[in-house]
C-alpha atoms as a PDB file:
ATOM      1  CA  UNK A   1      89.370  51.575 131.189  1.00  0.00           C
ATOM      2  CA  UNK A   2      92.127  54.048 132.593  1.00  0.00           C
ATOM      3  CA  UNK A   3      93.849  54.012 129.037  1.00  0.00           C
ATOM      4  CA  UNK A   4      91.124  55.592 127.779  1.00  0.00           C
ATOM      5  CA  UNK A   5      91.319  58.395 129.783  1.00  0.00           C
ATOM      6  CA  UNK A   6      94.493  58.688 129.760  1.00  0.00           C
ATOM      7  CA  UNK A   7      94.402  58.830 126.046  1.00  0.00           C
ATOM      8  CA  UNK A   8      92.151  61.806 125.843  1.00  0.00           C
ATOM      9  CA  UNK A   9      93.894  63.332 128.499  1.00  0.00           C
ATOM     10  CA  UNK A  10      96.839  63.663 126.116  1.00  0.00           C
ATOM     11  CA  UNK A  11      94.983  64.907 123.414  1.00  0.00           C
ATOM     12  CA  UNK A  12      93.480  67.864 125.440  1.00  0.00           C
ATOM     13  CA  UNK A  13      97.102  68.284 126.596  1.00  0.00           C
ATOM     14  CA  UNK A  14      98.382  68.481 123.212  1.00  0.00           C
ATOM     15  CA  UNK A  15      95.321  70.828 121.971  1.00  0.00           C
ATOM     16  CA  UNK A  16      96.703  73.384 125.233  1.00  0.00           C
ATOM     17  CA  UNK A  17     100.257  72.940 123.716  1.00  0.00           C
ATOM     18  CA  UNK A  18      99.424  73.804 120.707  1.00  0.00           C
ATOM     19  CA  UNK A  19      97.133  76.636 121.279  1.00  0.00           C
ATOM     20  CA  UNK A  20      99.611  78.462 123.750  1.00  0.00           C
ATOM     21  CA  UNK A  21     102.650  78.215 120.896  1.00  0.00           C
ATOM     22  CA  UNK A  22     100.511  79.974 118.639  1.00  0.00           C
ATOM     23  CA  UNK A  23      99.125  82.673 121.220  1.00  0.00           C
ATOM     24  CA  UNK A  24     103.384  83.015 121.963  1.00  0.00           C
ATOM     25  CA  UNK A  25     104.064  83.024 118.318  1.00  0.00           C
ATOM     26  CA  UNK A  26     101.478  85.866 117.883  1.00  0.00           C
ATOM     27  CA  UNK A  27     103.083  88.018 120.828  1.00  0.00           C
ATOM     28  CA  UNK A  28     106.409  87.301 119.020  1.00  0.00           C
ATOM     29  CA  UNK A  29     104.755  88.444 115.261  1.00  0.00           C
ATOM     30  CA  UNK A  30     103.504  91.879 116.596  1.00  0.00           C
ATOM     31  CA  UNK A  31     106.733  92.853 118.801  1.00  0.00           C
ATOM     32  CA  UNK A  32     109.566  94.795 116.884  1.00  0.00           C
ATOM     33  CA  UNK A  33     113.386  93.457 116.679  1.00  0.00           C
ATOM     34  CA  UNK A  34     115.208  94.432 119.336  1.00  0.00           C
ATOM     35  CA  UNK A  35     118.630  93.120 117.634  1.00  0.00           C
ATOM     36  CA  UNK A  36     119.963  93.618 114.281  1.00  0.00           C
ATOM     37  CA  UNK A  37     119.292  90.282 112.598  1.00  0.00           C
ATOM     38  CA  UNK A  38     122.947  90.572 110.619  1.00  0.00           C
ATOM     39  CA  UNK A  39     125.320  90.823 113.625  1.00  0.00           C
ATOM     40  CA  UNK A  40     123.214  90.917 116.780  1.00  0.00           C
ATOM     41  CA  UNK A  41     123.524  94.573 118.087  1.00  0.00           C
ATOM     42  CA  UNK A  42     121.069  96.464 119.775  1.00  0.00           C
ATOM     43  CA  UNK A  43     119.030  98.933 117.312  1.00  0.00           C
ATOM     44  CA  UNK A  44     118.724 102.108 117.861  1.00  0.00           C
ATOM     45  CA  UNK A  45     115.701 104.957 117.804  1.00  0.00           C
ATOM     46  CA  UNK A  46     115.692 106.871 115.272  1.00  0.00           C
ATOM     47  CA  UNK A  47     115.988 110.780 115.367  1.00  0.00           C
ATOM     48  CA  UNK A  48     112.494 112.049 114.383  1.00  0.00           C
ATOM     49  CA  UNK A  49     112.369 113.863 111.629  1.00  0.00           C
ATOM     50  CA  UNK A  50     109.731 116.489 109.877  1.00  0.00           C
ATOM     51  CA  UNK A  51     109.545 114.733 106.798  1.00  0.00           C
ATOM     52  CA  UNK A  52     109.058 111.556 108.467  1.00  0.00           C
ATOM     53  CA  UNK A  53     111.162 109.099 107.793  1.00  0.00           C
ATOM     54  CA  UNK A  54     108.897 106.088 108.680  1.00  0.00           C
ATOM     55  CA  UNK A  55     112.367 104.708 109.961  1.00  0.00           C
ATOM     56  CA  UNK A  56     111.832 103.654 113.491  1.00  0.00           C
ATOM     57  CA  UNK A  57     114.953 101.658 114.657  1.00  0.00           C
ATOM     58  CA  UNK A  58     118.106 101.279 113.085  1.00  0.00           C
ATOM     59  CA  UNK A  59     121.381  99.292 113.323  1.00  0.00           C
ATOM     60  CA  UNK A  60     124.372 101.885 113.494  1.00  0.00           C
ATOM     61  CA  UNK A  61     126.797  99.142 112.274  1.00  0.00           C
ATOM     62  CA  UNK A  62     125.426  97.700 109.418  1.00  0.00           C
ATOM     63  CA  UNK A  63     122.287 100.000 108.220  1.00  0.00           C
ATOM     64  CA  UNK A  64     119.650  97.942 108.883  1.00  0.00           C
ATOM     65  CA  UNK A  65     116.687  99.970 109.568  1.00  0.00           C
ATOM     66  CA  UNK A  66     113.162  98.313 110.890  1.00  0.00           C
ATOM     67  CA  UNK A  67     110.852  98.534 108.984  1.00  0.00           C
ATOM     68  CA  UNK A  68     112.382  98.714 106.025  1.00  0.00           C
ATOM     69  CA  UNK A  69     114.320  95.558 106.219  1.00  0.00           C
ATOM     70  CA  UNK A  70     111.983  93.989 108.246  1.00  0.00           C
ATOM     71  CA  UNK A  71     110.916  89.960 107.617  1.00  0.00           C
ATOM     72  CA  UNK A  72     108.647  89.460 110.199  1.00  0.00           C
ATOM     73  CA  UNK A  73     108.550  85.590 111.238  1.00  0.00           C
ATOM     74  CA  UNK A  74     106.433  82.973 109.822  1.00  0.00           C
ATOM     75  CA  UNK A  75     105.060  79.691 110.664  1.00  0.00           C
ATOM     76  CA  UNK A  76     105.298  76.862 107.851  1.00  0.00           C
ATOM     77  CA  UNK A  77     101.751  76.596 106.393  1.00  0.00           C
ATOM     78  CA  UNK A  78     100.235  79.807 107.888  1.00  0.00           C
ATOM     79  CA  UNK A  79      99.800  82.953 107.040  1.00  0.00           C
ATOM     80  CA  UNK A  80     100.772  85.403 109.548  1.00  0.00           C
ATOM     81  CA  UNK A  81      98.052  87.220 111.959  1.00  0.00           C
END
């Protein structure tokens, strides 16, 4: 019966789907912002400093410093990686 197949087909296609929006979500998770989430701009290094900081990447407009204020994205139902 072709149905059959074809049925199966879409369940291995849906499996790939799925699997590849979770490997992109993951690449998304461990990247840092490259935008201030309040108004868009580019962030910007942060001086090092000797008593180190820990601020990385800041928003010149607004404050916004990463990690700080960092909310890294989640999934509904999972924990992330």
């Amino acid at each position: 019966m072709a149905s059959e197949g074809a049925a199966a087909a879409s369940w291995y296609a849906l499996d790939s789907v799925l699997k590849q929006s979770q490997q992109e979500f993951d690449a998304y998770w461990s990247m840092p912002p490259m935008a201030c989430p309040n108004d868009g701009e580019p962030l910007i290094s942060a001086p090092s400093t000797a008593s180190g900081s820990g601020v990385e990447l800041y928003c010149k407009y607004d404050g916004w410093q990463y990690p700080r204020d960092w909310h890294p994205p989640t999934r509904l139902g999972q924990a992330p990686p």
